[in-house]
PDB file of N, CA and C in Angstrom:
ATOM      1  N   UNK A   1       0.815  -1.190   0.000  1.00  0.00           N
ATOM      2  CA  UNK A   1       0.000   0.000   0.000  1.00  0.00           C
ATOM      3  C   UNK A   1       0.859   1.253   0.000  1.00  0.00           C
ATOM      4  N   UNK A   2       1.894   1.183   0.880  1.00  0.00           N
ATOM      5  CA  UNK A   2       2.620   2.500   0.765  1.00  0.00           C
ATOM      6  C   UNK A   2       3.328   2.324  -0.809  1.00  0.00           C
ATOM      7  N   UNK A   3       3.242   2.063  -1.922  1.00  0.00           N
ATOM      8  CA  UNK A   3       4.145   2.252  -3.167  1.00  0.00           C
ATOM      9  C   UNK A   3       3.705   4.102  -3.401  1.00  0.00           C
ATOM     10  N   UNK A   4       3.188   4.578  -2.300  1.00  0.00           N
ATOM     11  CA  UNK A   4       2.513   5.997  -3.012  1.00  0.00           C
ATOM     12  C   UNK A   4       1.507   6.441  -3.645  1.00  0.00           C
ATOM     13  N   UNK A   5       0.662   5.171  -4.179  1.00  0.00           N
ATOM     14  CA  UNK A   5      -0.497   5.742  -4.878  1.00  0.00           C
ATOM     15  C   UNK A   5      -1.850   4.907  -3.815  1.00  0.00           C
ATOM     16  N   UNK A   6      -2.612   6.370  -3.704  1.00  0.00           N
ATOM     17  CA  UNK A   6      -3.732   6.296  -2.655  1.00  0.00           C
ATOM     18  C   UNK A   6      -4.548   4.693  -3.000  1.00  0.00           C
ATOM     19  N   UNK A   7      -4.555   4.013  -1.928  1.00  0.00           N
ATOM     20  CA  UNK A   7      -5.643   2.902  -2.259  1.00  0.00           C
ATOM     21  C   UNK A   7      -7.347   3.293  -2.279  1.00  0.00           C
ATOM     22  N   UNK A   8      -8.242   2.560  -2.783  1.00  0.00           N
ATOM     23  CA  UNK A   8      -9.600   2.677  -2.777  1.00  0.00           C
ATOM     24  C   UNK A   8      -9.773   2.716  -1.202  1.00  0.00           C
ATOM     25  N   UNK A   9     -10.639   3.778  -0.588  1.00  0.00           N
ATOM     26  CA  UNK A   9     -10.674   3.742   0.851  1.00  0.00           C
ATOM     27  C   UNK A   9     -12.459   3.983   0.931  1.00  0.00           C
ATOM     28  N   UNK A  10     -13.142   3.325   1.714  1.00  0.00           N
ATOM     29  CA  UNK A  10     -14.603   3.679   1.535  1.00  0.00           C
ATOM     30  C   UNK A  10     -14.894   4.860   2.752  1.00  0.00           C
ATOM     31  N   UNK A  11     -15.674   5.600   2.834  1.00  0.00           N
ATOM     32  CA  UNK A  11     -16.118   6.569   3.704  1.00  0.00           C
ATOM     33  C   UNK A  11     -15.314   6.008   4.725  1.00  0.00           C
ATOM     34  N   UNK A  12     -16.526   4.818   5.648  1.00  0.00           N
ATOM     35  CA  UNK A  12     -16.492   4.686   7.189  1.00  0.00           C
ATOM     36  C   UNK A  12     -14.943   4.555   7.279  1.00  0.00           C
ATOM     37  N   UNK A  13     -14.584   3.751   6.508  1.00  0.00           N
ATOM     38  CA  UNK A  13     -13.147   3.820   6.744  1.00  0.00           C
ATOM     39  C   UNK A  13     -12.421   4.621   7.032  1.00  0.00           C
ATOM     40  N   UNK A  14     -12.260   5.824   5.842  1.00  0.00           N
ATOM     41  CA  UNK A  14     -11.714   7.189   6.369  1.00  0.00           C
ATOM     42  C   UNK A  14     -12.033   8.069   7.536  1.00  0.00           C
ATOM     43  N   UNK A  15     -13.126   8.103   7.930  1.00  0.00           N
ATOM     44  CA  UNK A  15     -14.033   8.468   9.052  1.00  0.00           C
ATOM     45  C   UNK A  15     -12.784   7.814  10.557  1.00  0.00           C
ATOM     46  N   UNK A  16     -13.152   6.717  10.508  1.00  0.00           N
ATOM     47  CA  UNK A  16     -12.166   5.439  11.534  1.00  0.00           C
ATOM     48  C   UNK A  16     -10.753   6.355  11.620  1.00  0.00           C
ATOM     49  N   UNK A  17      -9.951   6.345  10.299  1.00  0.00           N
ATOM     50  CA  UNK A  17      -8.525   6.665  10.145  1.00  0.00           C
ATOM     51  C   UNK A  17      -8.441   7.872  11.091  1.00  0.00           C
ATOM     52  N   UNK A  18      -9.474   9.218  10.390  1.00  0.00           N
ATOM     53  CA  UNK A  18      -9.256  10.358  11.027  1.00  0.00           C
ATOM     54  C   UNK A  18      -9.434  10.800  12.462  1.00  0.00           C
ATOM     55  N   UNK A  19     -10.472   9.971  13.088  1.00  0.00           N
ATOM     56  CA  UNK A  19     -10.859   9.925  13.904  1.00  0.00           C
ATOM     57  C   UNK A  19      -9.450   9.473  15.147  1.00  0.00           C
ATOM     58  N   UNK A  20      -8.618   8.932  14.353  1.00  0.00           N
ATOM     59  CA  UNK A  20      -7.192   8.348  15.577  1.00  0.00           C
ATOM     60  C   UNK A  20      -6.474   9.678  15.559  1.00  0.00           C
ATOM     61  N   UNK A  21      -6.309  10.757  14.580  1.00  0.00           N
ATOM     62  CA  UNK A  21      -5.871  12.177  14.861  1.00  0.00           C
ATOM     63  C   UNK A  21      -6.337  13.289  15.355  1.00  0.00           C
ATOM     64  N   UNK A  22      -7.653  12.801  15.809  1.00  0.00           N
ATOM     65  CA  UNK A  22      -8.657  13.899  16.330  1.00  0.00           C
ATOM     66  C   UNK A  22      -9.871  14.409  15.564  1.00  0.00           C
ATOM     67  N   UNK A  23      -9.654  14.135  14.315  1.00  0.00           N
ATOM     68  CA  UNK A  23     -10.633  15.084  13.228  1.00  0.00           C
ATOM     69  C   UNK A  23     -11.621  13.950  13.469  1.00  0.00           C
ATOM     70  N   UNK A  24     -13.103  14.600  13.852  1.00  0.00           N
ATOM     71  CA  UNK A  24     -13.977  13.272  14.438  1.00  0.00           C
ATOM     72  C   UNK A  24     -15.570  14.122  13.641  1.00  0.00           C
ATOM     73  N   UNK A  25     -16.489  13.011  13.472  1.00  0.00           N
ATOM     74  CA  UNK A  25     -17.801  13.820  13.144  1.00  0.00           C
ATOM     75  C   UNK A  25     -17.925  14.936  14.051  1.00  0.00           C
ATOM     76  N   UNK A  26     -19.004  15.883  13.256  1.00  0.00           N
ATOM     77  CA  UNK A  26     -19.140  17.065  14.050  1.00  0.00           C
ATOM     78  C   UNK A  26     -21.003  17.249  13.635  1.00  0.00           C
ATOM     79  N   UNK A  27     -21.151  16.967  12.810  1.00  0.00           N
ATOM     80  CA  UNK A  27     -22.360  16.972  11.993  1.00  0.00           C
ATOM     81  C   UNK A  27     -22.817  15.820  10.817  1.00  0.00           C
ATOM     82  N   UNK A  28     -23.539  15.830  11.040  1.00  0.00           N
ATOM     83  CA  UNK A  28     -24.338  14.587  10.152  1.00  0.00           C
ATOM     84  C   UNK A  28     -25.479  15.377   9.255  1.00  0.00           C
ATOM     85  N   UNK A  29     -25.607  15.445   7.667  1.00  0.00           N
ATOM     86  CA  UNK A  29     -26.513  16.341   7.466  1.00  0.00           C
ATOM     87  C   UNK A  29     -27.852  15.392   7.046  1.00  0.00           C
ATOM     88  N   UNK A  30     -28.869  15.997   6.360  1.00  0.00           N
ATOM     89  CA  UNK A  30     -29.992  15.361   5.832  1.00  0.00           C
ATOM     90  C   UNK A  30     -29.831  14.161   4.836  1.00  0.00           C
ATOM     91  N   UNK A  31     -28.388  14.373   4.362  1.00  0.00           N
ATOM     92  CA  UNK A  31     -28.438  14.052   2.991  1.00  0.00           C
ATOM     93  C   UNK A  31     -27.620  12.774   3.379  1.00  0.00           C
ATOM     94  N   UNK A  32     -26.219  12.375   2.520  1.00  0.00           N
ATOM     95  CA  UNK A  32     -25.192  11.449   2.901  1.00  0.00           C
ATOM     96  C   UNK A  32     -23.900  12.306   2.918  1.00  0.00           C
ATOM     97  N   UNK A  33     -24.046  12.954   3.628  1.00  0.00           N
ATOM     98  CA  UNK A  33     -22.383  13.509   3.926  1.00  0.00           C
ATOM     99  C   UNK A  33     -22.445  14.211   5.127  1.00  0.00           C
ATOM    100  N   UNK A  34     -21.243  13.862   5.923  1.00  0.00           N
ATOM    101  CA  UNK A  34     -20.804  14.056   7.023  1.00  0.00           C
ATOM    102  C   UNK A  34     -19.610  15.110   7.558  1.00  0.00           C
ATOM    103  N   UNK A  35     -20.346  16.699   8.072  1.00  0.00           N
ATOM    104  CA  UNK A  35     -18.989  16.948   8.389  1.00  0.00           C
ATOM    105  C   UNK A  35     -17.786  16.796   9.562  1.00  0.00           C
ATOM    106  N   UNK A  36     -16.766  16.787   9.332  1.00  0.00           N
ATOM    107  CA  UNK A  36     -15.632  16.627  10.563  1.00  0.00           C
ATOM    108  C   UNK A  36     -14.848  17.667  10.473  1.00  0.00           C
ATOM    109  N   UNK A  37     -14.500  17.298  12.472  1.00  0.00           N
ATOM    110  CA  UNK A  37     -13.563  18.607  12.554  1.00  0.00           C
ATOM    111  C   UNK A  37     -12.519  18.860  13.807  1.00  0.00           C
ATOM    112  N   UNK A  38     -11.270  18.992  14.124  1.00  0.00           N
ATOM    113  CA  UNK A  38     -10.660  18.708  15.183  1.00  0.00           C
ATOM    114  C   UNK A  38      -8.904  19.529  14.688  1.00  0.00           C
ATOM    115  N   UNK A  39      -8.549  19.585  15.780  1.00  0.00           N
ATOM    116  CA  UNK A  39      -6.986  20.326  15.825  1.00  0.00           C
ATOM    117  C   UNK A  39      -6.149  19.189  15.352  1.00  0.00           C
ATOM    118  N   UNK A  40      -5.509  19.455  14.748  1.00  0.00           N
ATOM    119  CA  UNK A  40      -4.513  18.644  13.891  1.00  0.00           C
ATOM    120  C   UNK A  40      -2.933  19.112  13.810  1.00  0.00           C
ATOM    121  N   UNK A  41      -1.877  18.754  14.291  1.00  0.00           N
ATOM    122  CA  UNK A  41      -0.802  19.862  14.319  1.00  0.00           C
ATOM    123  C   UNK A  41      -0.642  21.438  14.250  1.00  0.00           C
ATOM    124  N   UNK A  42      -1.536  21.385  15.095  1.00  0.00           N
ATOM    125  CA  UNK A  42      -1.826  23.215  15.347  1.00  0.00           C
ATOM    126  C   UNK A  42      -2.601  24.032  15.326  1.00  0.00           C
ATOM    127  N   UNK A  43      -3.740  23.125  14.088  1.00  0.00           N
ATOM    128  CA  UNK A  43      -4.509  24.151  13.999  1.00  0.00           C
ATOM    129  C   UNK A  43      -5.802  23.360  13.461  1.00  0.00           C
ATOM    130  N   UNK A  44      -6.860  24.422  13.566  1.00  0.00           N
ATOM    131  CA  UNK A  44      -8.599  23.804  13.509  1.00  0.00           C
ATOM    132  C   UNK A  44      -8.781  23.275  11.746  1.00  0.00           C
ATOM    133  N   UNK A  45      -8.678  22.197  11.617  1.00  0.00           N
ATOM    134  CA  UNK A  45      -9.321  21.309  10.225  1.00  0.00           C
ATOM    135  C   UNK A  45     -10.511  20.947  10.609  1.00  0.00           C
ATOM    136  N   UNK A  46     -10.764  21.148   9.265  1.00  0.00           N
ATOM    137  CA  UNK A  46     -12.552  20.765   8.782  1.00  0.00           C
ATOM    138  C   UNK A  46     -12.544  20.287   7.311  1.00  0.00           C
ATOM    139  N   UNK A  47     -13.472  19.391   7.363  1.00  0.00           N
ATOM    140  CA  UNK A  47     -13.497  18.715   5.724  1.00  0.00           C
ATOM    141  C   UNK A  47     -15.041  18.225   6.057  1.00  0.00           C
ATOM    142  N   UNK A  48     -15.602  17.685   4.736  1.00  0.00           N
ATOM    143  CA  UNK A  48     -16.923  17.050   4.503  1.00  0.00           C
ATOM    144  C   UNK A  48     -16.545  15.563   3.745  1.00  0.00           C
ATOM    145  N   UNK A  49     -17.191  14.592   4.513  1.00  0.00           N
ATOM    146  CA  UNK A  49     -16.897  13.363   3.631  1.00  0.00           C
ATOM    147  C   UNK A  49     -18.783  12.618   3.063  1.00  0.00           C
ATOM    148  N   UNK A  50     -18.686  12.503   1.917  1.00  0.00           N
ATOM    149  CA  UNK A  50     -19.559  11.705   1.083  1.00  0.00           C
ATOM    150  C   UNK A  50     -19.833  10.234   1.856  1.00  0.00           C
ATOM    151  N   UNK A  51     -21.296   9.744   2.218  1.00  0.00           N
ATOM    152  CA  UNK A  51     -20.654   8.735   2.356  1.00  0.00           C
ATOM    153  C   UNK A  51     -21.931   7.651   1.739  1.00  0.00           C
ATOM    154  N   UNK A  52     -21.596   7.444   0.483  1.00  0.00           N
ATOM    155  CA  UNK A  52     -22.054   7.171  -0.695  1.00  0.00           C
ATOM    156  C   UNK A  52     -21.391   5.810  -0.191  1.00  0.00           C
ATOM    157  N   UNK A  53     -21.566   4.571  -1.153  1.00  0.00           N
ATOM    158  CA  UNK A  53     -21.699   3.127  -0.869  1.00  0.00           C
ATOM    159  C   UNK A  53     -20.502   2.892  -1.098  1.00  0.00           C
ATOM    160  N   UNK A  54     -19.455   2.900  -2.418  1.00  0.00           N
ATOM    161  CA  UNK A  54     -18.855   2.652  -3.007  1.00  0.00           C
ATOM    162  C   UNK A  54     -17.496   3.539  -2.499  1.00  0.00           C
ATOM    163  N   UNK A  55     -15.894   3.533  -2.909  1.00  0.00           N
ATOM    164  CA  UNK A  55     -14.978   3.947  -2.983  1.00  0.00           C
ATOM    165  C   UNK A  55     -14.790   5.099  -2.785  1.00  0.00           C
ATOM    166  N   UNK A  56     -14.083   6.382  -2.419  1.00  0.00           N
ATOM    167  CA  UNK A  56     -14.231   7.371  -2.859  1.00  0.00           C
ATOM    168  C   UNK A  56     -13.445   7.879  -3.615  1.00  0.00           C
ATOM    169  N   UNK A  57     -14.152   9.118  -4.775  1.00  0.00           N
ATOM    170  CA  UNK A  57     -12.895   9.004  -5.597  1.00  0.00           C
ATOM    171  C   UNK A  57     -11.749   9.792  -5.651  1.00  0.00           C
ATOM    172  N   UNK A  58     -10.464   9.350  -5.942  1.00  0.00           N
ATOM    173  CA  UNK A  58      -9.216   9.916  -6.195  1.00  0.00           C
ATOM    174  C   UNK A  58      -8.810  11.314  -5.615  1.00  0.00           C
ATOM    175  N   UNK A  59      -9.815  12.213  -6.426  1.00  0.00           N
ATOM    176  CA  UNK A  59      -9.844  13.510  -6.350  1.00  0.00           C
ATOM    177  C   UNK A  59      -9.938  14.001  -4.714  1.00  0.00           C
ATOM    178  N   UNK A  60     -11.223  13.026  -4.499  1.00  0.00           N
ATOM    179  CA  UNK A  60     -12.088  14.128  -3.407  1.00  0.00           C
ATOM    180  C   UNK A  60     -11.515  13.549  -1.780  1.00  0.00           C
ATOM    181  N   UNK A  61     -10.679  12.069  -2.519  1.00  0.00           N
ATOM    182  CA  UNK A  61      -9.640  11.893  -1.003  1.00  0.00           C
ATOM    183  C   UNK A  61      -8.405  12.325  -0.970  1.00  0.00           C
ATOM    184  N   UNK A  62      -8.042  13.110  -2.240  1.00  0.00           N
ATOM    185  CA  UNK A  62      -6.599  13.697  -1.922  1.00  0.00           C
ATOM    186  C   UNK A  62      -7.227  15.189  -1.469  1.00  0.00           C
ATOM    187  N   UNK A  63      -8.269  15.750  -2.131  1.00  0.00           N
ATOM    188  CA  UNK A  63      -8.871  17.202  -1.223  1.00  0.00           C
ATOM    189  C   UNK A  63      -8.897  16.734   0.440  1.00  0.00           C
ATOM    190  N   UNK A  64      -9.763  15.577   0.399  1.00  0.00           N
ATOM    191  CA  UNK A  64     -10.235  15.093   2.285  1.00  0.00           C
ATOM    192  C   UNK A  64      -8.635  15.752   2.760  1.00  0.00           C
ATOM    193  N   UNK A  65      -7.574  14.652   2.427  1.00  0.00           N
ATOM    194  CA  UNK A  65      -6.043  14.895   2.857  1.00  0.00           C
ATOM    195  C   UNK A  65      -5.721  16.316   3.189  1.00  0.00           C
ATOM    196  N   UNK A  66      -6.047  17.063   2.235  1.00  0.00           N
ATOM    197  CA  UNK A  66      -4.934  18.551   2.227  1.00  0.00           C
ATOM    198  C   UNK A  66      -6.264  19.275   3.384  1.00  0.00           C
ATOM    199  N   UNK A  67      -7.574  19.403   2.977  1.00  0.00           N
ATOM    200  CA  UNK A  67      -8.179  19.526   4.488  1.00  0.00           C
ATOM    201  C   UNK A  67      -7.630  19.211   5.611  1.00  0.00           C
ATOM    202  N   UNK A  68      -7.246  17.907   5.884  1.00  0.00           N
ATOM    203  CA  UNK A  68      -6.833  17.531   7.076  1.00  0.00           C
ATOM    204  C   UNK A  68      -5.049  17.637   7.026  1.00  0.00           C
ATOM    205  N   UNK A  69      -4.308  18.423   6.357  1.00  0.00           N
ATOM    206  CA  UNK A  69      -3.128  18.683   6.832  1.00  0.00           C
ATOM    207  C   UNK A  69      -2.649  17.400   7.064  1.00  0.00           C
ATOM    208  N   UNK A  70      -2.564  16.234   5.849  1.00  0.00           N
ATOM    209  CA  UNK A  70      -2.192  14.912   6.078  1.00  0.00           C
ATOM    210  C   UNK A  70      -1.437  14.787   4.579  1.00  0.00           C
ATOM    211  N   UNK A  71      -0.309  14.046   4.833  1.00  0.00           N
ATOM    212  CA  UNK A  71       0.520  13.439   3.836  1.00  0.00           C
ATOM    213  C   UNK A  71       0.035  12.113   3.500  1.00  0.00           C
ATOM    214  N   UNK A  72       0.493  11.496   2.132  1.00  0.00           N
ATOM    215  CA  UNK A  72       0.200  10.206   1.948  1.00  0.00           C
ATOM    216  C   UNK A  72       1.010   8.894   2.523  1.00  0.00           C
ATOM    217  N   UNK A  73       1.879   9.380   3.403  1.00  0.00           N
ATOM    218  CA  UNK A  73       2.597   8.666   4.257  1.00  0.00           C
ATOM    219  C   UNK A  73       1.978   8.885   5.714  1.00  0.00           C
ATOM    220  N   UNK A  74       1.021   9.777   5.657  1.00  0.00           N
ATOM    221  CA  UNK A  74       0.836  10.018   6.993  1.00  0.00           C
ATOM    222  C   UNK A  74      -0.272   9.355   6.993  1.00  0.00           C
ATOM    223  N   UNK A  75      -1.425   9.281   6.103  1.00  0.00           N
ATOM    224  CA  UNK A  75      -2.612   8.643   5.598  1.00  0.00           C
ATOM    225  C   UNK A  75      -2.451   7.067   6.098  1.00  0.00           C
ATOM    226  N   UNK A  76      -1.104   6.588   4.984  1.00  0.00           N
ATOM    227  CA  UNK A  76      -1.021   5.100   5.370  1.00  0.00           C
ATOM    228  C   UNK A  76      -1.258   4.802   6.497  1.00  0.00           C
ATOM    229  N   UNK A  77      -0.182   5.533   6.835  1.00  0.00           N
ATOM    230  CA  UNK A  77       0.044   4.974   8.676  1.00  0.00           C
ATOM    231  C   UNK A  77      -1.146   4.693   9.524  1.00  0.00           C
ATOM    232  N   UNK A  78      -2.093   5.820   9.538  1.00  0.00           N
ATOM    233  CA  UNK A  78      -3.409   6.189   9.909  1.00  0.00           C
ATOM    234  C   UNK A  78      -4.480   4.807   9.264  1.00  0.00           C
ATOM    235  N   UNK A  79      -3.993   4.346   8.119  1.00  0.00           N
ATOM    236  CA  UNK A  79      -4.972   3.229   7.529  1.00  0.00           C
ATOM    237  C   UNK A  79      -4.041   1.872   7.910  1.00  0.00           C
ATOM    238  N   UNK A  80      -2.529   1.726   8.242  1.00  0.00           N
ATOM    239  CA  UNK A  80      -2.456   0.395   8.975  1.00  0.00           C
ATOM    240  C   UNK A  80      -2.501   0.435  10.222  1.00  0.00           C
ATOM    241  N   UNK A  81      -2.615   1.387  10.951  1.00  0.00           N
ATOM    242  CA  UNK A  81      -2.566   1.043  12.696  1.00  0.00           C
ATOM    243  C   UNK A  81      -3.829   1.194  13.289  1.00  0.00           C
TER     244      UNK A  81
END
């Protein structure tokens, strides 16, 4: 998984990961997306995650990342421990 390129990660999953750095639900809306939010090396992150059935895509988990002030080495780590 670490070769560098992001694996398929589904919502709850990412939800789980972030949740071990602090960034935790904050809101649940009407619809299917969830926002989160918590101090992260210094300072207040916030992101919105989809949480649609399937994968999420490419794009909108390397945005989740730079929201949360997370590297893709830092990600891994967060998805094996």
């Amino acid at each position: 998984m670490s070769n560098g390129h992001l694996p398929p990660v589904k919502p709850k999953k990412l939800i789980k990961a972030l949740a071990k750095i602090g960034i935790v639900p904050v809101r649940y809306s009407k619809g299917s997306h969830v926002q989160l939010a918590g101090n992260h090396k210094g300072q207040y992150r916030h992101t919105t995650v989809s949480l649609h059935g399937g994968g999420l895509p490419l794009g909108t988990l390397k945005g989740i990342l730079t929201d949360c002030g997370l590297t893709r080495e830092e990600f891994f780590r967060l998805l094996e421990g």
